[in-house]
PDB file of N, CA and C in Angstrom:
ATOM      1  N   UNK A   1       0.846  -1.187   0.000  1.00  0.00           N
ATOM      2  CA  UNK A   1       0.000   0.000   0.000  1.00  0.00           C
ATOM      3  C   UNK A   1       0.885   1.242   0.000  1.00  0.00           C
ATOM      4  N   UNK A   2       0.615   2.122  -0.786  1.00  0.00           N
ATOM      5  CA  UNK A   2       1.220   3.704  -1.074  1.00  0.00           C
ATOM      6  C   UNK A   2       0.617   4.506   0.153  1.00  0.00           C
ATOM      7  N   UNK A   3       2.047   5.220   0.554  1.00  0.00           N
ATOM      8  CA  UNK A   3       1.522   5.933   1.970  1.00  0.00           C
ATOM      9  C   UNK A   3       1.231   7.560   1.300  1.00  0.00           C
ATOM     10  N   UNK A   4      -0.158   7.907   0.179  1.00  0.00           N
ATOM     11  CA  UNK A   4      -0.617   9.016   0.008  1.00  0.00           C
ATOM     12  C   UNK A   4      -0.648  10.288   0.868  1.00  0.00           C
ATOM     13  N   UNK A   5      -0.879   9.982   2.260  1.00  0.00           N
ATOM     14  CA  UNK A   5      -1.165  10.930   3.142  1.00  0.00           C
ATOM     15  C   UNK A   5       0.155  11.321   3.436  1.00  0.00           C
ATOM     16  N   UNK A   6       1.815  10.809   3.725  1.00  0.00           N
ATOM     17  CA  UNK A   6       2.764  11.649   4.274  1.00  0.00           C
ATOM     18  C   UNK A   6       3.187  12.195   2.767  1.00  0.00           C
ATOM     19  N   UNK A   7       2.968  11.461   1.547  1.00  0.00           N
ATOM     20  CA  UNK A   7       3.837  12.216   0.359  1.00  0.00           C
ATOM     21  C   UNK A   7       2.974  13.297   0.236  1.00  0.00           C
ATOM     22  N   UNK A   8       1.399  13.635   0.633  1.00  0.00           N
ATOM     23  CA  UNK A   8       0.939  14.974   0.383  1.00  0.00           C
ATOM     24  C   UNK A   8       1.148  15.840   1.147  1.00  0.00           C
ATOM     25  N   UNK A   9       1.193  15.286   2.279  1.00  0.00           N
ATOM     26  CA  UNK A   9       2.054  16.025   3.716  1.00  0.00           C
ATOM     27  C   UNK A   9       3.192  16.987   2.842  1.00  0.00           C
ATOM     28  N   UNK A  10       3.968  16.226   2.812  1.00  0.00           N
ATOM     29  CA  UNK A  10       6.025  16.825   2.313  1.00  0.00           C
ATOM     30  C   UNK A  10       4.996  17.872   1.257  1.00  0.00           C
ATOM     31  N   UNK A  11       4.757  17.339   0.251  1.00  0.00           N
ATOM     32  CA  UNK A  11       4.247  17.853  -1.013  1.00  0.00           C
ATOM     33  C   UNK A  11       3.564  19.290  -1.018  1.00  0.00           C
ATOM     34  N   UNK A  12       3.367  19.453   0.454  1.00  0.00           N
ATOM     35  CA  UNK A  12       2.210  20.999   0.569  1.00  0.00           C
ATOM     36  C   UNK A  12       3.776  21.137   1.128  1.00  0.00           C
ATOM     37  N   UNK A  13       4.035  20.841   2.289  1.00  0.00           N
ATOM     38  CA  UNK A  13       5.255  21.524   3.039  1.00  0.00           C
ATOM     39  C   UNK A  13       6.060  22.291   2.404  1.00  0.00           C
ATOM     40  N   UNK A  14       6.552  21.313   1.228  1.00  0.00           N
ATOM     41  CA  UNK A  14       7.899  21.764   0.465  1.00  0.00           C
ATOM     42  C   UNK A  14       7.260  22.999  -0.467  1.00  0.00           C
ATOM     43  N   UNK A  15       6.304  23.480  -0.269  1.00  0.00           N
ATOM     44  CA  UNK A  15       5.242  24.684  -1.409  1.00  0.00           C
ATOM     45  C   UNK A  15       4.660  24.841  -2.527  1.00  0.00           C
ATOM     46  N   UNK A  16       4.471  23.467  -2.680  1.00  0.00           N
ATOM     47  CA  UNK A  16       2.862  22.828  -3.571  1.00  0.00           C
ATOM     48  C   UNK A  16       1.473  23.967  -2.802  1.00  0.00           C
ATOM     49  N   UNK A  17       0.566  23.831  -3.896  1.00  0.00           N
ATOM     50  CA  UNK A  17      -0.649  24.194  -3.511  1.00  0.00           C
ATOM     51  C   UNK A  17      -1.448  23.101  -2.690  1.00  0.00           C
ATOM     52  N   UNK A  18      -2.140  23.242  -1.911  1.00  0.00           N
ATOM     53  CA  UNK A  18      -3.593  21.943  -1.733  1.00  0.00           C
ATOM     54  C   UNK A  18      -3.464  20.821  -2.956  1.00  0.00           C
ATOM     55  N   UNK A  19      -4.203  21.636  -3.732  1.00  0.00           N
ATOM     56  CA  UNK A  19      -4.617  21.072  -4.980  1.00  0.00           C
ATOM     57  C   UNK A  19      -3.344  19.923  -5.096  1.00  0.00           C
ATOM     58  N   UNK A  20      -2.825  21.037  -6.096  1.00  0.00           N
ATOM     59  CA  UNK A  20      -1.318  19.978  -6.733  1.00  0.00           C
ATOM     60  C   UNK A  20      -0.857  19.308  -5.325  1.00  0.00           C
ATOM     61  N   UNK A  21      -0.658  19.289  -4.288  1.00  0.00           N
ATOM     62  CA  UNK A  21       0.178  18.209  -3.578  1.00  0.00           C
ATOM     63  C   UNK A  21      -0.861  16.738  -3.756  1.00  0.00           C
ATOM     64  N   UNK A  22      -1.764  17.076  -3.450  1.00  0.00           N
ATOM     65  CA  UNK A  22      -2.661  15.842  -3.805  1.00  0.00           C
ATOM     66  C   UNK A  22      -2.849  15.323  -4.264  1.00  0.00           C
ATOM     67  N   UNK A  23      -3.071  16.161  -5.549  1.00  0.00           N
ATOM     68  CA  UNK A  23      -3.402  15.396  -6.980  1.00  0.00           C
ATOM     69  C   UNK A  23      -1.657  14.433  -7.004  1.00  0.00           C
ATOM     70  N   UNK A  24      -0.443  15.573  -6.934  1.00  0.00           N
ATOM     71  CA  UNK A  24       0.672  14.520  -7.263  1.00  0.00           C
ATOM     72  C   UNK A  24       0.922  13.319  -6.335  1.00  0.00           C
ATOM     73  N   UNK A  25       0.686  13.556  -5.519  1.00  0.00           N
ATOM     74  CA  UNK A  25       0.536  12.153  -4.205  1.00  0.00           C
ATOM     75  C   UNK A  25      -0.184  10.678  -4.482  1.00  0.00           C
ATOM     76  N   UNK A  26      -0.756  11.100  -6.197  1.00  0.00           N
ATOM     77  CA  UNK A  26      -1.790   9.975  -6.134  1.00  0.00           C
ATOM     78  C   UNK A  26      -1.473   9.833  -7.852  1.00  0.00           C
ATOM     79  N   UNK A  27      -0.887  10.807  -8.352  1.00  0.00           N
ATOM     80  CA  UNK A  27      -0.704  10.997  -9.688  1.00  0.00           C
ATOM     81  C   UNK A  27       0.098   9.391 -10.458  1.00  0.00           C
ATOM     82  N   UNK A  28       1.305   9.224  -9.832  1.00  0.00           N
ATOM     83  CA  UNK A  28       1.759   7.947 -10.348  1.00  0.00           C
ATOM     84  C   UNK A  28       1.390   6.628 -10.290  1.00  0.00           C
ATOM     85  N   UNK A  29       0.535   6.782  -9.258  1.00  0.00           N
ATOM     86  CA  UNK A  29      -0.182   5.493  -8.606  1.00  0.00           C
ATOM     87  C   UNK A  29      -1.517   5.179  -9.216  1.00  0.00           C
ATOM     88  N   UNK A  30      -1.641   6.006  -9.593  1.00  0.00           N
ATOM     89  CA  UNK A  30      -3.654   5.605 -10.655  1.00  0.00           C
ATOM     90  C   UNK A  30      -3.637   7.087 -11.632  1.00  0.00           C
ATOM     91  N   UNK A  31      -4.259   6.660 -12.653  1.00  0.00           N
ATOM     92  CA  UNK A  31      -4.394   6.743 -13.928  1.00  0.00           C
ATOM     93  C   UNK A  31      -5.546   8.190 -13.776  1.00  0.00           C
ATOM     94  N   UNK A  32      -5.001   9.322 -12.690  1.00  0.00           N
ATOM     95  CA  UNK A  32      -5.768  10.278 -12.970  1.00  0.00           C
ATOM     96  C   UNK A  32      -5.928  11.560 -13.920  1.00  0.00           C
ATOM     97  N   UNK A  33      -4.979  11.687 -14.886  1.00  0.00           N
ATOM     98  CA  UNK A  33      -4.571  12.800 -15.750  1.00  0.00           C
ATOM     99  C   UNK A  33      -3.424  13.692 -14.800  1.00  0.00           C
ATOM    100  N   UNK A  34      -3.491  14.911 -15.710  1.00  0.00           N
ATOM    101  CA  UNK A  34      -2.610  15.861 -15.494  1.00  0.00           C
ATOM    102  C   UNK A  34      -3.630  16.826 -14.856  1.00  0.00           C
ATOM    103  N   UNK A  35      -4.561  17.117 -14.639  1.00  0.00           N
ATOM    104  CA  UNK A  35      -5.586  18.330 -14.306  1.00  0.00           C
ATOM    105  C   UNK A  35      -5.866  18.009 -13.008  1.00  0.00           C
ATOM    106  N   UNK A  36      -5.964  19.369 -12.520  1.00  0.00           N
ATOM    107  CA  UNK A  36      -6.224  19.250 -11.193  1.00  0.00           C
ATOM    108  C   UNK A  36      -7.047  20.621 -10.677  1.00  0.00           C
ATOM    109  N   UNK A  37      -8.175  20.777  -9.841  1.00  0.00           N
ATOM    110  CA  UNK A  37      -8.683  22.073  -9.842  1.00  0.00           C
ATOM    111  C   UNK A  37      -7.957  23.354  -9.116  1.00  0.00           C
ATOM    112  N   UNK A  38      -7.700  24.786  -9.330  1.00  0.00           N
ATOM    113  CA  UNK A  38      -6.942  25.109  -8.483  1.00  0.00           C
ATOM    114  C   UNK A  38      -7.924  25.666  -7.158  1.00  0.00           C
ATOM    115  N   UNK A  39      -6.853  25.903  -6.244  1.00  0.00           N
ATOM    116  CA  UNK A  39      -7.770  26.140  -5.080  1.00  0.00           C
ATOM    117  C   UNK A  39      -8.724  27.194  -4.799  1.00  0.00           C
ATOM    118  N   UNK A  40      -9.975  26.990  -4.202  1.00  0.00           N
ATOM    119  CA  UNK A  40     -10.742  28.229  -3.607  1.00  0.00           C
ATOM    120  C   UNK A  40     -11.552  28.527  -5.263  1.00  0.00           C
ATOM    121  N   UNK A  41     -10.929  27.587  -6.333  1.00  0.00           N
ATOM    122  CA  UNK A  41     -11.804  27.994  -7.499  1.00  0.00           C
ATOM    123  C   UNK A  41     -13.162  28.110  -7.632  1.00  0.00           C
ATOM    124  N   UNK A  42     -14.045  26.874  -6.541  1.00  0.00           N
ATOM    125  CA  UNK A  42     -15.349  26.304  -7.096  1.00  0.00           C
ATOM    126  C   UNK A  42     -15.634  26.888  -4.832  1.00  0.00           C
ATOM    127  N   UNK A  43     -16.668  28.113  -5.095  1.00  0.00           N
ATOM    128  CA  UNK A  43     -17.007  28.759  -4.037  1.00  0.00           C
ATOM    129  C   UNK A  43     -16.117  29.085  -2.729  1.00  0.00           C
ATOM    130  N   UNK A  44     -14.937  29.017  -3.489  1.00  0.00           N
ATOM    131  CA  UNK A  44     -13.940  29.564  -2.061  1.00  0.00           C
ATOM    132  C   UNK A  44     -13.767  28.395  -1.569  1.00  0.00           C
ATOM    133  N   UNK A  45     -13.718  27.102  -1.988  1.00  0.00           N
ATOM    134  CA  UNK A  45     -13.594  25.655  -0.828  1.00  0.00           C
ATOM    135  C   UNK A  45     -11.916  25.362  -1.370  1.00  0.00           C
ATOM    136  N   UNK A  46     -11.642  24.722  -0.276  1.00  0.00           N
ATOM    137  CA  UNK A  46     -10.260  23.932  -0.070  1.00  0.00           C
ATOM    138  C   UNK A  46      -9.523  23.815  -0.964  1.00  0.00           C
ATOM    139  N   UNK A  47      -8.758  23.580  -1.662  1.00  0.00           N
ATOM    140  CA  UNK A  47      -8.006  22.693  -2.539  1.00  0.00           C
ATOM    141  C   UNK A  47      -7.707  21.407  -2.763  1.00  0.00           C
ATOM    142  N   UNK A  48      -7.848  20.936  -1.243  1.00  0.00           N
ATOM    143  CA  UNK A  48      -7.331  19.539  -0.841  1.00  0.00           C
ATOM    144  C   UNK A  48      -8.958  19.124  -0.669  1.00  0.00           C
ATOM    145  N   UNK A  49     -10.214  19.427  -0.651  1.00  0.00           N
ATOM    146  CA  UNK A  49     -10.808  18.937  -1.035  1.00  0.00           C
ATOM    147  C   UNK A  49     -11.470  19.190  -2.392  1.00  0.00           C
ATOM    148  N   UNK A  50     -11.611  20.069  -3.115  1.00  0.00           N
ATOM    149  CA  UNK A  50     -11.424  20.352  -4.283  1.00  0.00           C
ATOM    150  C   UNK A  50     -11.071  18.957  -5.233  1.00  0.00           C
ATOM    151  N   UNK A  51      -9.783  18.929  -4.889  1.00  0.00           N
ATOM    152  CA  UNK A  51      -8.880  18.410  -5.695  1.00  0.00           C
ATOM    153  C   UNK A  51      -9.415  16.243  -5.075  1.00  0.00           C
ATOM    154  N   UNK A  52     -10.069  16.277  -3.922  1.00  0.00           N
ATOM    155  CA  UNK A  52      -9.828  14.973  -3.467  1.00  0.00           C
ATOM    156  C   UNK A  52     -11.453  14.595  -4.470  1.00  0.00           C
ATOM    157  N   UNK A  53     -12.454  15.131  -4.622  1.00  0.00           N
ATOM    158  CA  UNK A  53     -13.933  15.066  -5.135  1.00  0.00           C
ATOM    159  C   UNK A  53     -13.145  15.238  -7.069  1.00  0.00           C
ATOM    160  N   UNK A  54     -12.183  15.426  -7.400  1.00  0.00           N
ATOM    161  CA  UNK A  54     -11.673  15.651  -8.576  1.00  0.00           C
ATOM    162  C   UNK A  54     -11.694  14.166  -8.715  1.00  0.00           C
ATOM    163  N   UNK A  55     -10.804  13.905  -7.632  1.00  0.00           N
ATOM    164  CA  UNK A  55      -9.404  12.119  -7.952  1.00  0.00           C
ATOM    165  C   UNK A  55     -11.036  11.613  -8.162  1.00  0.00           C
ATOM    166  N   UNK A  56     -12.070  11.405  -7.135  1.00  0.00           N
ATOM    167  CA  UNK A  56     -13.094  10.803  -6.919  1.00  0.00           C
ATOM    168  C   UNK A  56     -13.891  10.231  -8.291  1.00  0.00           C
ATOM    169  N   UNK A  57     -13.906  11.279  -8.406  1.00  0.00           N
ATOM    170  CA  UNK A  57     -14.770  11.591 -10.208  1.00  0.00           C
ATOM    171  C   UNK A  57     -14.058  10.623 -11.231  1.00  0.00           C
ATOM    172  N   UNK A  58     -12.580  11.174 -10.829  1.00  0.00           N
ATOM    173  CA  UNK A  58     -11.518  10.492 -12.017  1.00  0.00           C
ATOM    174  C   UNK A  58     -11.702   8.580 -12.183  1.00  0.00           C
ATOM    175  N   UNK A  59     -11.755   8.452 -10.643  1.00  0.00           N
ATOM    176  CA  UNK A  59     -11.727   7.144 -10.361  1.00  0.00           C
ATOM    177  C   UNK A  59     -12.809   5.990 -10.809  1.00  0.00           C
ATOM    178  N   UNK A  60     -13.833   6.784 -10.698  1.00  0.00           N
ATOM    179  CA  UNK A  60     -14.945   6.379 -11.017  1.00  0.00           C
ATOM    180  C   UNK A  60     -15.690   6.386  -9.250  1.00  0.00           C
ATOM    181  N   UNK A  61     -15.551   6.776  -8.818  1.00  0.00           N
ATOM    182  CA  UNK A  61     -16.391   6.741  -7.231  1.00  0.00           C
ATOM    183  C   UNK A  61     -17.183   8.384  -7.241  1.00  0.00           C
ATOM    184  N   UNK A  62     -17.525   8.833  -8.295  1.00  0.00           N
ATOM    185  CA  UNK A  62     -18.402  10.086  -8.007  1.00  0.00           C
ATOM    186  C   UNK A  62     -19.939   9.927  -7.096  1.00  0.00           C
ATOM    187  N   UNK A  63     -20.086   8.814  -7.247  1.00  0.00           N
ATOM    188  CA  UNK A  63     -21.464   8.434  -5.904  1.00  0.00           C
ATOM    189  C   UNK A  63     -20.660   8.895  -4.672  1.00  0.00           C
ATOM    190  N   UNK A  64     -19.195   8.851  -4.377  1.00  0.00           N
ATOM    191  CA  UNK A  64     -18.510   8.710  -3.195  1.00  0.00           C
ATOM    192  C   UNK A  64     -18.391  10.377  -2.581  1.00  0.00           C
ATOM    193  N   UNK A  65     -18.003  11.338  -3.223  1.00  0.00           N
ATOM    194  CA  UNK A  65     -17.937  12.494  -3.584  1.00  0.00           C
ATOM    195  C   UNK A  65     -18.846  13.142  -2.307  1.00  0.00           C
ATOM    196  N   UNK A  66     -20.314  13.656  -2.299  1.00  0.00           N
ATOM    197  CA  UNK A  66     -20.989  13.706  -1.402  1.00  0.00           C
ATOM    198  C   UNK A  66     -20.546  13.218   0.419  1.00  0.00           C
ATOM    199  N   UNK A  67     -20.306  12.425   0.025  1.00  0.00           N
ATOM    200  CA  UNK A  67     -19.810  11.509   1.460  1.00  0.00           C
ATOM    201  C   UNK A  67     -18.771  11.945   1.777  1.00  0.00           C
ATOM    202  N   UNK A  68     -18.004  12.261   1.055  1.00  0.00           N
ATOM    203  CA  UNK A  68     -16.610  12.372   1.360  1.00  0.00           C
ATOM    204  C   UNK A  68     -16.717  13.885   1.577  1.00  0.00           C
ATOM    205  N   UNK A  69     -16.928  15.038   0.859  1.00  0.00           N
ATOM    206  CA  UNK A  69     -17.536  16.444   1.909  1.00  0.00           C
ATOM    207  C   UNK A  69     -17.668  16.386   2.864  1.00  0.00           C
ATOM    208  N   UNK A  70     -19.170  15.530   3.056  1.00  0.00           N
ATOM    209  CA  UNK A  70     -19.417  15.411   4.362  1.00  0.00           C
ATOM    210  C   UNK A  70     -18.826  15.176   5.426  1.00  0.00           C
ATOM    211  N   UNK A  71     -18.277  14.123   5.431  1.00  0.00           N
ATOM    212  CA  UNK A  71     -16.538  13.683   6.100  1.00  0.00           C
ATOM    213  C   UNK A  71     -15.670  14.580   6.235  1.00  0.00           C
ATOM    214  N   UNK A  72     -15.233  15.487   5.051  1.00  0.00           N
ATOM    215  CA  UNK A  72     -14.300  16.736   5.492  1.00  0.00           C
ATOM    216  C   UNK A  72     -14.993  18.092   6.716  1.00  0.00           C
ATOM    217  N   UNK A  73     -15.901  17.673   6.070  1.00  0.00           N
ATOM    218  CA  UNK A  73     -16.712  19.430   7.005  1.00  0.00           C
ATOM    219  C   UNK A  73     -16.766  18.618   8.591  1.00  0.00           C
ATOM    220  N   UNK A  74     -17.061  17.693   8.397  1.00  0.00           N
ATOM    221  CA  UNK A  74     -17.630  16.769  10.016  1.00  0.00           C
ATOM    222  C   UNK A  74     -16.163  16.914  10.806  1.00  0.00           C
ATOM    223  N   UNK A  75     -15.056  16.755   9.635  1.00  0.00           N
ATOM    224  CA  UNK A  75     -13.491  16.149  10.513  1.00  0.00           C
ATOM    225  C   UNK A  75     -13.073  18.070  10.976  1.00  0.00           C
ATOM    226  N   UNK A  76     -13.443  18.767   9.601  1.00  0.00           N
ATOM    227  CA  UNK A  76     -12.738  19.806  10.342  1.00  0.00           C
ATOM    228  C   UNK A  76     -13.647  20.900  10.484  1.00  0.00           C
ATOM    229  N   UNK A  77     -14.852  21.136  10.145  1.00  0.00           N
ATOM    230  CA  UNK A  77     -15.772  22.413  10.588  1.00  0.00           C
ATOM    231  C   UNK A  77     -16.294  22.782   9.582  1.00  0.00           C
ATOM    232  N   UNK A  78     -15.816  22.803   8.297  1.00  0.00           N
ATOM    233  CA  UNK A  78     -15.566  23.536   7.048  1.00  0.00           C
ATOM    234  C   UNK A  78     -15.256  23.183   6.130  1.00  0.00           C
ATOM    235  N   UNK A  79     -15.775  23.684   4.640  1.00  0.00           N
ATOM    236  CA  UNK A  79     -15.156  23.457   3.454  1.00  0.00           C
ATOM    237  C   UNK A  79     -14.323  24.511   2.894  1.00  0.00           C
ATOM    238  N   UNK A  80     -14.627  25.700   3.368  1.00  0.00           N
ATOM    239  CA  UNK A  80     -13.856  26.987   2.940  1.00  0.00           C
ATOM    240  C   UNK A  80     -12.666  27.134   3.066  1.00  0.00           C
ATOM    241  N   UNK A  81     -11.824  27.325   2.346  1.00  0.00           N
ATOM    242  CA  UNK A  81     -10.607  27.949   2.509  1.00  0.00           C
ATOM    243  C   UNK A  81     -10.447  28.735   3.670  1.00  0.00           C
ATOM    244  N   UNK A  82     -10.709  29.514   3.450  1.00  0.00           N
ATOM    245  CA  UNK A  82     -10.873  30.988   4.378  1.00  0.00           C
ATOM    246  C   UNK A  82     -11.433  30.717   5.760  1.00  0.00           C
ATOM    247  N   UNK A  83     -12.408  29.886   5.773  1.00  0.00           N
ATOM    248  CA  UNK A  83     -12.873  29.331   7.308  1.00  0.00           C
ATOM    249  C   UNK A  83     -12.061  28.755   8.039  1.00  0.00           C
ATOM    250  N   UNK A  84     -10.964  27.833   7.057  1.00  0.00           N
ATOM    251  CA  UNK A  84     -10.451  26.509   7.591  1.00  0.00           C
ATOM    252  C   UNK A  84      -9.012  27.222   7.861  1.00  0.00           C
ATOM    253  N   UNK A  85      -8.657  27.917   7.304  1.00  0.00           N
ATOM    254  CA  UNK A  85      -7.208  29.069   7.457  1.00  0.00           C
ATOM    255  C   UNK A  85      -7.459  29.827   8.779  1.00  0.00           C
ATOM    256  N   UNK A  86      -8.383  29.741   9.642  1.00  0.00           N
ATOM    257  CA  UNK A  86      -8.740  30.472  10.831  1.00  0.00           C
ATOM    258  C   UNK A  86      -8.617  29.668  11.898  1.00  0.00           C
ATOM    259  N   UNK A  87      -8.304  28.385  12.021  1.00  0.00           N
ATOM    260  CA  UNK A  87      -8.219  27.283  12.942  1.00  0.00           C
ATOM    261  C   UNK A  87      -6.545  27.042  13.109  1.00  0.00           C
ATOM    262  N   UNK A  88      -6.307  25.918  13.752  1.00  0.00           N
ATOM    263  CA  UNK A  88      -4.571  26.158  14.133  1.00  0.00           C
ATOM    264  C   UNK A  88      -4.208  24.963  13.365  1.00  0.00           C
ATOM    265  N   UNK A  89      -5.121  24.224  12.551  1.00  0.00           N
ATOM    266  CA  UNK A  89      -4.464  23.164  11.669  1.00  0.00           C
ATOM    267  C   UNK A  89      -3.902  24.213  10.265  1.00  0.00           C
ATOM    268  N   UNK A  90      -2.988  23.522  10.283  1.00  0.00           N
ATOM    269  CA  UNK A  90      -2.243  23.620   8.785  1.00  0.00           C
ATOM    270  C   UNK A  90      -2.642  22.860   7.428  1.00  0.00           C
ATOM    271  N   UNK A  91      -2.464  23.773   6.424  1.00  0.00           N
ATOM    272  CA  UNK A  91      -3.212  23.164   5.128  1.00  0.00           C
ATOM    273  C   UNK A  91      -2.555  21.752   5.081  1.00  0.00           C
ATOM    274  N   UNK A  92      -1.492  21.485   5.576  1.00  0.00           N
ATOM    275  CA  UNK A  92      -1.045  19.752   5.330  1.00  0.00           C
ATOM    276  C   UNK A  92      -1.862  19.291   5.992  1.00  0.00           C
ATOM    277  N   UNK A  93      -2.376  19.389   7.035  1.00  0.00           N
ATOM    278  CA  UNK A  93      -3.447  18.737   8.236  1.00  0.00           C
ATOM    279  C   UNK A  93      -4.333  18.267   7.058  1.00  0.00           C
ATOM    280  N   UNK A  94      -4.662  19.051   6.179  1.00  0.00           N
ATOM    281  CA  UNK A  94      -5.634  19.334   5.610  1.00  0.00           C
ATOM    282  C   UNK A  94      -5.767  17.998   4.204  1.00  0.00           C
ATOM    283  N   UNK A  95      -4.720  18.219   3.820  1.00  0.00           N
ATOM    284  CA  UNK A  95      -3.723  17.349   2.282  1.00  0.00           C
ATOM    285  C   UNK A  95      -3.811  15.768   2.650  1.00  0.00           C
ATOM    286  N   UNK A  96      -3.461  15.526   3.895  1.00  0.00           N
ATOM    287  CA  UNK A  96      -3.063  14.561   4.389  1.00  0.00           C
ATOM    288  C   UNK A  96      -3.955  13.638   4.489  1.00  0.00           C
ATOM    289  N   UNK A  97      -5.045  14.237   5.311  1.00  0.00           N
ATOM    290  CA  UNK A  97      -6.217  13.574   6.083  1.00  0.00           C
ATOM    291  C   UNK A  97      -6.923  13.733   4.974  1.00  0.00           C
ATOM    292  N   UNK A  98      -7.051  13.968   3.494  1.00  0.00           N
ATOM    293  CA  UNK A  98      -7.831  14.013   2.526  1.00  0.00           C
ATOM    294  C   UNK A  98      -7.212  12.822   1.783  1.00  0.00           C
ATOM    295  N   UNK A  99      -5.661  12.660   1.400  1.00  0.00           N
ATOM    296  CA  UNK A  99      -6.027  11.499   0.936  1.00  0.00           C
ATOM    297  C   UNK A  99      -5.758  10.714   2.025  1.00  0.00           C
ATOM    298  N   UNK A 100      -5.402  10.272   2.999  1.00  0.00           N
ATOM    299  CA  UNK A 100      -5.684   9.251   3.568  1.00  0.00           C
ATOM    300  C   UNK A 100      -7.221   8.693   3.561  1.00  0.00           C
ATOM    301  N   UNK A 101      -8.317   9.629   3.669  1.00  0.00           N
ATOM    302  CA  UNK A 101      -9.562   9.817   3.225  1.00  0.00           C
ATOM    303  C   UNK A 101      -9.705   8.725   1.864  1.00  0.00           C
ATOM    304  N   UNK A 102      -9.019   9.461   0.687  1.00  0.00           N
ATOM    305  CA  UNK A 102      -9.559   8.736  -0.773  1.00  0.00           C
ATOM    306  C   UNK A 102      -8.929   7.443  -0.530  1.00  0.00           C
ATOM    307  N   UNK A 103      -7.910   7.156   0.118  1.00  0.00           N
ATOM    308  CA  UNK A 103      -7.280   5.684   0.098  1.00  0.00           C
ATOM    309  C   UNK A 103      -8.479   4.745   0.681  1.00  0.00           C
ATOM    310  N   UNK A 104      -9.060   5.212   1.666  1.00  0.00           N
ATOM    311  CA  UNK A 104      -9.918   4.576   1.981  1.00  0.00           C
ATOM    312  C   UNK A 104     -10.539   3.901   1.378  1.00  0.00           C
ATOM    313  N   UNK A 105     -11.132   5.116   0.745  1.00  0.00           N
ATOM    314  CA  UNK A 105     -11.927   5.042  -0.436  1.00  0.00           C
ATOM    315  C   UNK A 105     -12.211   3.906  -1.679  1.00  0.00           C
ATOM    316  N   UNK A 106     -10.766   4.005  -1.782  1.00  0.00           N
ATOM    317  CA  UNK A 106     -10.393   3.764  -3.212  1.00  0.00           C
ATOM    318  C   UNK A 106      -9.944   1.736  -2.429  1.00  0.00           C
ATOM    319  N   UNK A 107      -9.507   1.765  -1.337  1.00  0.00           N
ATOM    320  CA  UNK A 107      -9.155  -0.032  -0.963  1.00  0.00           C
ATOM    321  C   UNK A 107     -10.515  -0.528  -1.090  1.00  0.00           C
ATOM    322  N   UNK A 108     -11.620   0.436  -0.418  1.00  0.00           N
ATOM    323  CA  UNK A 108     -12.857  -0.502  -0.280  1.00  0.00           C
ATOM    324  C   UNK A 108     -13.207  -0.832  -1.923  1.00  0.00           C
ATOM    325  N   UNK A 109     -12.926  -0.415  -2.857  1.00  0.00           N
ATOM    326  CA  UNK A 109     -13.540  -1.543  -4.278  1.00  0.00           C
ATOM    327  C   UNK A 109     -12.285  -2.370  -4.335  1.00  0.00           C
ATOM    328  N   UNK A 110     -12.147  -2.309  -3.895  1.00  0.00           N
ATOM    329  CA  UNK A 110     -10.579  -3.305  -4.387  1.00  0.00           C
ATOM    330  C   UNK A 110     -10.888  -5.360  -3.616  1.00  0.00           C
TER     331      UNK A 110
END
C-alpha cells in the first residue's frame, strides 16, 4: 500500500498548492490525468478537497464524492478555505487527512 497521506504532507510543506500536492501524491499510482482544480476555485472551498472530489470523479467513485464532503466538514468544521485558514491546523493537516480519506476510499472496491 502507497503511503498518500505523508507524500501529500512533504508535497504541501515543500510549497505545492492543496490542490497539486494531492493530486501529485496519487498521480503515479492511478491513472488520474494531469488536471487538477486550483484552489478556492469552485465557491472559495479547499483545494485539498477540491482536488480529493476531482481524484473521486476520475476514479470512477463520483457516488462517493458527497460523502466524502461530508466527512471533510464533520473532521474539520468547514469546506472553505478561508474558514479553515482560521483554525490552528495547517493546510497539510488538511492534504493529508484528505487522501488518507480517498485511500480509503479507493481499498474498499478493491
Amino acid at each position: 500500500m502507497h503511503n498518500h497521506e505523508n507524500k501529500a504532507r512533504n508535497l504541501k510543506m515543500n510549497g505545492n498548492n492543496c490542490s497539486k500536492s494531492l493530486h501529485t501524491a496519487f498521480e503515479e499510482d492511478i491513472n488520474i490525468g494531469m488536471d487538477y482544480p486550483a484552489p478556492r476555485s469552485i465557491e472559495g472551498k479547499c483545494g485539498a478537497l477540491l482536488c480529493a472530489l476531482n481524484i473521486l470523479e476520475k476514479t470512477g467513485n463520483k457516488d462517493k464524492q458527497k460523502e466524502f464532503e461530508k466527512e471533510f466538514i464533520k473532521k474539520f468544521g468547514y469546506s472553505k478555505c478561508i474558514e479553515l485558514m482560521t483554525h490552528e491546523r495547517r493546510c497539510s493537516d488538511y492534504v493529508g487527512e484528505s487522501a488518507k480519506m480517498i485511500d480509503i476510499i479507493l481499498n474498499e472496491k478493491i
